[in-house]
PDB file of N, CA and C in Angstrom:
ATOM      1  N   UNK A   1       0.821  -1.214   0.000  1.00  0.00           N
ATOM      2  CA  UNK A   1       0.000   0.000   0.000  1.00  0.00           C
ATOM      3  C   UNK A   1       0.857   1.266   0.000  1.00  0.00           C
ATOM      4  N   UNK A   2       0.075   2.808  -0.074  1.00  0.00           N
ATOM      5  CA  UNK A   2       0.684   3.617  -0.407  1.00  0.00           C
ATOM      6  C   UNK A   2       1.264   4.168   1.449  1.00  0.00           C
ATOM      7  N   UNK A   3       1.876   3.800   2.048  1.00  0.00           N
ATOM      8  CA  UNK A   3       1.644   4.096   3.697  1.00  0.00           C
ATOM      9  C   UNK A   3       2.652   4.765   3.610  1.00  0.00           C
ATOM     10  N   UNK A   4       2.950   5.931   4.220  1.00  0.00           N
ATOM     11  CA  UNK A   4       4.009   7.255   4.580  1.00  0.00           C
ATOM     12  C   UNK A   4       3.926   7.221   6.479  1.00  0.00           C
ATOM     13  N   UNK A   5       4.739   7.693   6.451  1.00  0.00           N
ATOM     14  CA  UNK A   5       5.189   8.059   7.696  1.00  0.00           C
ATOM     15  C   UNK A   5       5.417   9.134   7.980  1.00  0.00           C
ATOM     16  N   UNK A   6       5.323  10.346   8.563  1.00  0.00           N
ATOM     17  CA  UNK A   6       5.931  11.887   8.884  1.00  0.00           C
ATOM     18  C   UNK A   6       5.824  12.055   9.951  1.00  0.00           C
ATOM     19  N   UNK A   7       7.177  12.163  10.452  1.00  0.00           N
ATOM     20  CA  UNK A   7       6.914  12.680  12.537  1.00  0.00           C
ATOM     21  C   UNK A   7       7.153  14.278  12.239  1.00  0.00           C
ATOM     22  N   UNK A   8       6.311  14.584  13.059  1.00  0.00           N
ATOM     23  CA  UNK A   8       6.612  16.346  13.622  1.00  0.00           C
ATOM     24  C   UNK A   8       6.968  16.677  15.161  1.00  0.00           C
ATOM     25  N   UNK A   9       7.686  17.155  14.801  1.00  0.00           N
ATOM     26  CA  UNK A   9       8.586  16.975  16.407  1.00  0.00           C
ATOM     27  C   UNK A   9       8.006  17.831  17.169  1.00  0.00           C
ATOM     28  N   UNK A  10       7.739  18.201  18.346  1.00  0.00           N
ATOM     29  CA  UNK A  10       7.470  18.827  18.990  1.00  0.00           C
ATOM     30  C   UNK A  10       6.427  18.915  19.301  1.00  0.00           C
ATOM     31  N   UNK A  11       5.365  17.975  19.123  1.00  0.00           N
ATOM     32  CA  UNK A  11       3.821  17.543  18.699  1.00  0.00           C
ATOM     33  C   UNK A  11       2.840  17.009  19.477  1.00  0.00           C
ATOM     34  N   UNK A  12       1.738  17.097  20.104  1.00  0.00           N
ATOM     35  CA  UNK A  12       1.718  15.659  20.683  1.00  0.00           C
ATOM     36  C   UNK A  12       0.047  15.128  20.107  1.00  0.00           C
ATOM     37  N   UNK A  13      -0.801  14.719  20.714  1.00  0.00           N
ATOM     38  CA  UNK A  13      -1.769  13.786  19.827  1.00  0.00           C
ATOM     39  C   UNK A  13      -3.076  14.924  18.885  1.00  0.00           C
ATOM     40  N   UNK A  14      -2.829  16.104  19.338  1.00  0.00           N
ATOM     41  CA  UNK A  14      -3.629  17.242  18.802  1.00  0.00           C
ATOM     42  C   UNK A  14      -3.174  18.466  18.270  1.00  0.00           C
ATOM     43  N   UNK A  15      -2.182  16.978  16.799  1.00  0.00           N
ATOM     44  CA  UNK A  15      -1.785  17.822  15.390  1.00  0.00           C
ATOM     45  C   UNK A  15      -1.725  19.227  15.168  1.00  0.00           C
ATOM     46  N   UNK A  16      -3.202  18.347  14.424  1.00  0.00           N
ATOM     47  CA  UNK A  16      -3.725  19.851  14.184  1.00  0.00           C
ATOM     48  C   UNK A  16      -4.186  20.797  14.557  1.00  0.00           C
ATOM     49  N   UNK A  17      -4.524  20.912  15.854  1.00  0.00           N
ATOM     50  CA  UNK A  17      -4.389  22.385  16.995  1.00  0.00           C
ATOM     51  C   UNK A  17      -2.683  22.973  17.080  1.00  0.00           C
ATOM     52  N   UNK A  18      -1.929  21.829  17.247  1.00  0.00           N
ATOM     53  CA  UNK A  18      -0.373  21.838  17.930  1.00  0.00           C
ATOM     54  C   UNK A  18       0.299  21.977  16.689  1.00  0.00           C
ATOM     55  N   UNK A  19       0.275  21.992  15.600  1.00  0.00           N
ATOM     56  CA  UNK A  19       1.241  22.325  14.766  1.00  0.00           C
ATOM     57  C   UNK A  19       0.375  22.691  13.278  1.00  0.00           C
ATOM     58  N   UNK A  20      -0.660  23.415  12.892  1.00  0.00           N
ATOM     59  CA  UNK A  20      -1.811  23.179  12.373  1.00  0.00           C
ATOM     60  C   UNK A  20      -0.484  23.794  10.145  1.00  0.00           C
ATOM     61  N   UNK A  21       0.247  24.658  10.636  1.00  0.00           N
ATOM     62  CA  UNK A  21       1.174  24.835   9.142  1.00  0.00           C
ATOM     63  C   UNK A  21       1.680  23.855   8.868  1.00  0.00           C
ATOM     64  N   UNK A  22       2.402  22.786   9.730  1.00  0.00           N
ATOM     65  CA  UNK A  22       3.069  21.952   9.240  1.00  0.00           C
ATOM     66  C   UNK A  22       2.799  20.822   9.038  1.00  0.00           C
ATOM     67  N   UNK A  23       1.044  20.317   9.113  1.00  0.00           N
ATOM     68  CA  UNK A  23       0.627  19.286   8.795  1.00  0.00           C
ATOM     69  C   UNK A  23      -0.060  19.726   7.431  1.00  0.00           C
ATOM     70  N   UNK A  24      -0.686  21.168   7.690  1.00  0.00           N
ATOM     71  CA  UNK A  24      -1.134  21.094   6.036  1.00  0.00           C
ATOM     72  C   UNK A  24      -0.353  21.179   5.092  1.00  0.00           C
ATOM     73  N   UNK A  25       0.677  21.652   5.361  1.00  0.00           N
ATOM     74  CA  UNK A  25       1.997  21.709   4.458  1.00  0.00           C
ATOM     75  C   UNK A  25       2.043  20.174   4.124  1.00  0.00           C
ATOM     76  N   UNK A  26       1.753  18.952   4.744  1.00  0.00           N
ATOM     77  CA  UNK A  26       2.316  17.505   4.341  1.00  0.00           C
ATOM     78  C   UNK A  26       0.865  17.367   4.086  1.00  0.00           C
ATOM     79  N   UNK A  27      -0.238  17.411   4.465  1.00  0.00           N
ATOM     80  CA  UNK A  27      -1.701  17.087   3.651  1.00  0.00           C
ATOM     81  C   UNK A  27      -1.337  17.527   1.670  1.00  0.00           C
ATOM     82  N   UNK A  28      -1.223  18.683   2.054  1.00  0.00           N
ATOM     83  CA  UNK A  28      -1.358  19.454   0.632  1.00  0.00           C
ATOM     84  C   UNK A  28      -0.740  18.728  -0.043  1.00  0.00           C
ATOM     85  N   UNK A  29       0.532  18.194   0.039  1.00  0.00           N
ATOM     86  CA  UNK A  29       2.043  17.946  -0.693  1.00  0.00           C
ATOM     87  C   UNK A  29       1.127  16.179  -0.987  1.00  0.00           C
ATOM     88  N   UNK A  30       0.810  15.677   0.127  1.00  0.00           N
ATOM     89  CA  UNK A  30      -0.021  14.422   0.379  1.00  0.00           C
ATOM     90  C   UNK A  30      -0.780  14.410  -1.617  1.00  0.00           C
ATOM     91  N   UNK A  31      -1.743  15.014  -1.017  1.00  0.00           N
ATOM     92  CA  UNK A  31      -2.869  15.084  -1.384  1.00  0.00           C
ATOM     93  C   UNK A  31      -2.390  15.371  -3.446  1.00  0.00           C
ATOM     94  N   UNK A  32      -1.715  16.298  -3.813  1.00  0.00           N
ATOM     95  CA  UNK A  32      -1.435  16.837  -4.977  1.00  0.00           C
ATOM     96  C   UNK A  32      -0.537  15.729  -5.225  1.00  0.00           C
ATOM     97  N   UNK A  33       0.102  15.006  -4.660  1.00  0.00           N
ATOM     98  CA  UNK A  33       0.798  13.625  -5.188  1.00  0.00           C
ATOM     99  C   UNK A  33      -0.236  12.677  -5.819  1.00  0.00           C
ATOM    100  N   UNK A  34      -1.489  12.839  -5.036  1.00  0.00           N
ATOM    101  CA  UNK A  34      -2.026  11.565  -5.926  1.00  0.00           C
ATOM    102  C   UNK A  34      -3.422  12.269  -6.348  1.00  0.00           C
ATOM    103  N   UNK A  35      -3.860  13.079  -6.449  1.00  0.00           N
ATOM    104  CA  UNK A  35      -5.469  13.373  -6.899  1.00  0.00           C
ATOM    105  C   UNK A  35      -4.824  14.519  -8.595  1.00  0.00           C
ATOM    106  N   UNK A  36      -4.429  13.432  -8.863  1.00  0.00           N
ATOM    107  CA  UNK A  36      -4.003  13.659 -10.380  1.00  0.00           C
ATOM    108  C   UNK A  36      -4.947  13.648 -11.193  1.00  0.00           C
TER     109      UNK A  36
END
């Protein structure tokens, strides 16, 4: 399968409150890789 991994350091289980630029930054990048 297509499975990725990305740690964000400094993080802890509420992402996207706790680091909310640098996950959409890897959604986006995610996302435009495959919705071709």
């Amino acid at each position: 399968p297509d499975l990725e991994i990305v740690m964000i350091r400094g993080c802890g289980h509420w992402t996207q409150q706790e680091k909310p630029a640098e996950l959409n930054a890897i959604l986006v990048d995610w996302l435009s890789r495959r919705c071709r």
